[in-house]
C-alpha atoms as a PDB file:
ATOM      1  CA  UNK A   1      15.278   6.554 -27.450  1.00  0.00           C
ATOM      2  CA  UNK A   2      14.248   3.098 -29.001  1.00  0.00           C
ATOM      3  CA  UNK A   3      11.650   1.022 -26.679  1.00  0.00           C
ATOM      4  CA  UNK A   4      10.719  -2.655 -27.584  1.00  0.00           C
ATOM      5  CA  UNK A   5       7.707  -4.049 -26.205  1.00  0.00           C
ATOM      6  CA  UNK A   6       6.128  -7.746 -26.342  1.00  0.00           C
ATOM      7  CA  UNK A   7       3.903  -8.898 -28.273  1.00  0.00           C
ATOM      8  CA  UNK A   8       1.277  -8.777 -25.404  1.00  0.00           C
ATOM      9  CA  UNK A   9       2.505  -4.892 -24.692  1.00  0.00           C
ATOM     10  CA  UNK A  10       2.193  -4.385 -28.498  1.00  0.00           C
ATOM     11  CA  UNK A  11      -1.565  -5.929 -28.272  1.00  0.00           C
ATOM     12  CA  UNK A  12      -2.511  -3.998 -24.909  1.00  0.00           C
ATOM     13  CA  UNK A  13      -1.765  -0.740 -26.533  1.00  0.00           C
ATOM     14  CA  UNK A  14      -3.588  -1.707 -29.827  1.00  0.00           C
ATOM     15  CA  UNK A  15      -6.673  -2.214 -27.949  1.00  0.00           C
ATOM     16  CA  UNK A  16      -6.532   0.791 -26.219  1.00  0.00           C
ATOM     17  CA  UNK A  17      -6.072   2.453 -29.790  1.00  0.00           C
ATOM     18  CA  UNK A  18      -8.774   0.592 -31.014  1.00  0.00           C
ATOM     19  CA  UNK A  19     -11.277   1.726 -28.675  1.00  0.00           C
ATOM     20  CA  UNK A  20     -10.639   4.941 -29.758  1.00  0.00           C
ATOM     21  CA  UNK A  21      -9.562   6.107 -26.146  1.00  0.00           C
ATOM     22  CA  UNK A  22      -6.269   7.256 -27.801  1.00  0.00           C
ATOM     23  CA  UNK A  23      -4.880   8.807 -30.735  1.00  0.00           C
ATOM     24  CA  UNK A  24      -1.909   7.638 -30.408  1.00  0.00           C
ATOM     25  CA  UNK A  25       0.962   4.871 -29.213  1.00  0.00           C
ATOM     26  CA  UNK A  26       2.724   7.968 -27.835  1.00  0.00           C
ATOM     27  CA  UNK A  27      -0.333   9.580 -26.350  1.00  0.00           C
ATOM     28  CA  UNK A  28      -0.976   5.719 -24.299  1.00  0.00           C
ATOM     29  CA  UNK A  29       2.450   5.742 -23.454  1.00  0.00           C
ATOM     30  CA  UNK A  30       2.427   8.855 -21.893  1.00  0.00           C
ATOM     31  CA  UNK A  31      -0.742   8.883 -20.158  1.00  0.00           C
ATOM     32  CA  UNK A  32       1.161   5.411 -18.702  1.00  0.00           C
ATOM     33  CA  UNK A  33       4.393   7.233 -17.465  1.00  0.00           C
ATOM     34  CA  UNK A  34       2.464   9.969 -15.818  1.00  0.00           C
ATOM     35  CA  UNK A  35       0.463   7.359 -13.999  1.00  0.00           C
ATOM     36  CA  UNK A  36       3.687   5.715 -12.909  1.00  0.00           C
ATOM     37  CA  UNK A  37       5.235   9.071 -11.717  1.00  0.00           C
ATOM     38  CA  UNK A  38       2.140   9.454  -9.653  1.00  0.00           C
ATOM     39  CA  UNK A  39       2.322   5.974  -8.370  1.00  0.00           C
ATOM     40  CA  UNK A  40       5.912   6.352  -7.275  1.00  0.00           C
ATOM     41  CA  UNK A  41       4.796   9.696  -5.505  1.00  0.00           C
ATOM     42  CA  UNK A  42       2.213   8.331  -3.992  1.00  0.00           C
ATOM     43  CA  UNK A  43       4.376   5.053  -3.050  1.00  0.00           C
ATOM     44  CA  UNK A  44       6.982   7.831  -1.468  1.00  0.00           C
ATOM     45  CA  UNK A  45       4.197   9.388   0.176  1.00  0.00           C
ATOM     46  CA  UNK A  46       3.387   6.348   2.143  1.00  0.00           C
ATOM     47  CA  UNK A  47       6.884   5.139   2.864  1.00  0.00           C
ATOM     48  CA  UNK A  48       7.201   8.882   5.032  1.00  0.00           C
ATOM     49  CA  UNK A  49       3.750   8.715   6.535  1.00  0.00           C
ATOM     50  CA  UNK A  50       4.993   5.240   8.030  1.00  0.00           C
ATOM     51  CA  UNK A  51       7.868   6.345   9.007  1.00  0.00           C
ATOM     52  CA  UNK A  52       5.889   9.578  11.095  1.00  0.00           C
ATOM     53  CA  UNK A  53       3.709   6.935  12.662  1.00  0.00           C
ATOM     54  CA  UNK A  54       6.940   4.742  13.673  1.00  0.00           C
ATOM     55  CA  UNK A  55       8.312   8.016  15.254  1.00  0.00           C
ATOM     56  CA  UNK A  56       5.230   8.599  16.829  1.00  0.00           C
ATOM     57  CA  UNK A  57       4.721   5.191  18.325  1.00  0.00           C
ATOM     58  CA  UNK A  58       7.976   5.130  19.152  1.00  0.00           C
ATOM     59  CA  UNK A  59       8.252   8.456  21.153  1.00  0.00           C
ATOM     60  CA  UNK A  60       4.773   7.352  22.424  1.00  0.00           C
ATOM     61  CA  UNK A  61       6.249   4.206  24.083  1.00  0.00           C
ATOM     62  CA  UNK A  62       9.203   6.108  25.387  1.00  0.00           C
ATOM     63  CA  UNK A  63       6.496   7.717  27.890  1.00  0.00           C
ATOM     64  CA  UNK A  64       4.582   4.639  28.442  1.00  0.00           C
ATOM     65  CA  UNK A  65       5.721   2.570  31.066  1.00  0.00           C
ATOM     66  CA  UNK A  66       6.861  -1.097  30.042  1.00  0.00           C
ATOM     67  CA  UNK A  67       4.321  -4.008  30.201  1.00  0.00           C
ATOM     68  CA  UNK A  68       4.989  -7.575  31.470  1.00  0.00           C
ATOM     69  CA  UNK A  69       4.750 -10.045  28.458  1.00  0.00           C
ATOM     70  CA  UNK A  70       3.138 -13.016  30.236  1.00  0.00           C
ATOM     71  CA  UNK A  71       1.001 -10.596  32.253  1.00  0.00           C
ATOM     72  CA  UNK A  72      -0.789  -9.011  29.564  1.00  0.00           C
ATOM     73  CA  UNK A  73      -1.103 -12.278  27.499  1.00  0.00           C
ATOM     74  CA  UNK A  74      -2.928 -13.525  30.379  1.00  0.00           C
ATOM     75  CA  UNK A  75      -5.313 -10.382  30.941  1.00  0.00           C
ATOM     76  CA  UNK A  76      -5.907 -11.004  26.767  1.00  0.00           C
ATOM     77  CA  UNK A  77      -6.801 -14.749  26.767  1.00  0.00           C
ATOM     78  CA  UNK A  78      -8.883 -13.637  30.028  1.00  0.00           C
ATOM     79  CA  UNK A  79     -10.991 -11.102  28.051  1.00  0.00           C
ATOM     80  CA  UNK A  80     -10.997 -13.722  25.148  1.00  0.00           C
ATOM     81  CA  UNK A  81     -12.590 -16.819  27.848  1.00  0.00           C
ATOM     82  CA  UNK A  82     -15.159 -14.055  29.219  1.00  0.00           C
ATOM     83  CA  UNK A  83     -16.097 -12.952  25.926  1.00  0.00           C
ATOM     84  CA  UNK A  84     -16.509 -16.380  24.621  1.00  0.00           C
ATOM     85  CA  UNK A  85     -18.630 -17.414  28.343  1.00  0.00           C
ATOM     86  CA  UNK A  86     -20.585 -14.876  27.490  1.00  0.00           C
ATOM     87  CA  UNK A  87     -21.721 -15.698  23.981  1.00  0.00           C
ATOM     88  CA  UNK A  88     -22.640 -19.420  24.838  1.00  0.00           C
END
Protein backbone atom coordinates (compact mmCIF):
# COMPACT_ATOMS: atom_id res chain seq x y z
CA UNK A 1 0.00 0.00 0.00
CA UNK A 2 1.13 3.56 -1.20
CA UNK A 3 -0.08 6.54 1.28
CA UNK A 4 0.41 10.27 0.25
CA UNK A 5 0.34 12.78 2.82
CA UNK A 6 0.46 16.79 2.68
CA UNK A 7 2.93 18.73 3.04
CA UNK A 8 1.70 19.72 6.60
CA UNK A 9 1.28 15.68 7.37
CA UNK A 10 4.81 15.30 5.88
CA UNK A 11 6.05 18.25 8.40
CA UNK A 12 3.97 16.90 11.53
CA UNK A 13 5.67 13.60 11.28
CA UNK A 14 9.17 15.20 10.71
CA UNK A 15 8.88 16.93 13.91
CA UNK A 16 7.92 14.15 15.74
CA UNK A 17 11.11 12.41 14.16
CA UNK A 18 13.06 15.19 15.01
CA UNK A 19 12.42 15.20 18.56
CA UNK A 20 13.70 11.99 18.66
CA UNK A 21 10.31 10.52 20.05
CA UNK A 22 10.44 8.12 17.03
CA UNK A 23 12.63 6.11 15.01
CA UNK A 24 10.74 5.97 12.42
CA UNK A 25 7.83 7.34 9.78
CA UNK A 26 6.44 3.81 10.19
CA UNK A 27 6.89 3.59 13.92
CA UNK A 28 4.65 7.40 14.08
CA UNK A 29 2.34 6.00 11.82
CA UNK A 30 1.62 3.18 13.73
CA UNK A 31 1.60 4.45 17.11
CA UNK A 32 -1.23 6.87 15.11
CA UNK A 33 -3.44 3.90 13.84
CA UNK A 34 -3.42 2.20 17.16
CA UNK A 35 -4.58 5.41 18.73
CA UNK A 36 -7.34 5.62 16.16
CA UNK A 37 -8.43 1.93 16.73
CA UNK A 38 -8.70 2.86 20.34
CA UNK A 39 -10.58 5.98 19.61
CA UNK A 40 -13.12 4.18 17.47
CA UNK A 41 -13.47 1.60 20.43
CA UNK A 42 -13.84 3.91 22.74
CA UNK A 43 -16.31 6.03 20.35
CA UNK A 44 -18.33 2.45 20.08
CA UNK A 45 -18.15 2.17 23.66
CA UNK A 46 -20.08 5.30 24.21
CA UNK A 47 -22.56 4.99 21.39
CA UNK A 48 -23.84 1.46 23.56
CA UNK A 49 -23.57 3.03 26.98
CA UNK A 50 -26.13 5.71 25.52
CA UNK A 51 -28.08 3.54 24.14
CA UNK A 52 -28.33 1.41 27.90
CA UNK A 53 -29.19 4.73 29.47
CA UNK A 54 -32.00 5.43 26.65
CA UNK A 55 -33.36 1.89 27.53
CA UNK A 56 -33.17 2.63 30.96
CA UNK A 57 -34.90 5.96 30.90
CA UNK A 58 -37.14 4.70 28.74
CA UNK A 59 -38.33 1.57 30.71
CA UNK A 60 -38.04 4.01 33.70
CA UNK A 61 -40.78 6.30 32.26
CA UNK A 62 -42.90 3.37 31.26
CA UNK A 63 -43.48 3.02 35.23
CA UNK A 64 -43.68 6.62 35.92
CA UNK A 65 -46.88 8.07 35.61
CA UNK A 66 -47.25 10.95 32.89
CA UNK A 67 -46.79 14.64 33.94
CA UNK A 68 -48.90 17.64 32.78
CA UNK A 69 -46.68 19.97 30.57
CA UNK A 70 -48.05 23.35 31.68
CA UNK A 71 -48.32 22.03 35.24
CA UNK A 72 -44.86 21.28 35.86
CA UNK A 73 -43.57 24.38 33.90
CA UNK A 74 -45.46 26.28 36.35
CA UNK A 75 -44.22 24.39 39.63
CA UNK A 76 -40.46 25.16 37.77
CA UNK A 77 -40.79 28.94 37.14
CA UNK A 78 -42.42 28.81 40.82
CA UNK A 79 -39.23 27.33 42.38
CA UNK A 80 -37.24 29.70 39.99
CA UNK A 81 -39.44 33.20 41.51
CA UNK A 82 -38.89 31.73 45.20
CA UNK A 83 -35.39 31.08 44.67
CA UNK A 84 -34.75 34.36 43.12
CA UNK A 85 -37.19 36.20 46.30
CA UNK A 86 -35.04 34.67 48.31
CA UNK A 87 -31.65 35.85 47.14
CA UNK A 88 -32.70 39.64 46.97
Amino acid sequence: MSISLTPDQERFIQTKLQSGKYRSAEEALEIALRLLDEYDRADAKWIEDVREKIDAAILASDKTPPIDGEAFVNQVLERFRQGHQAQA
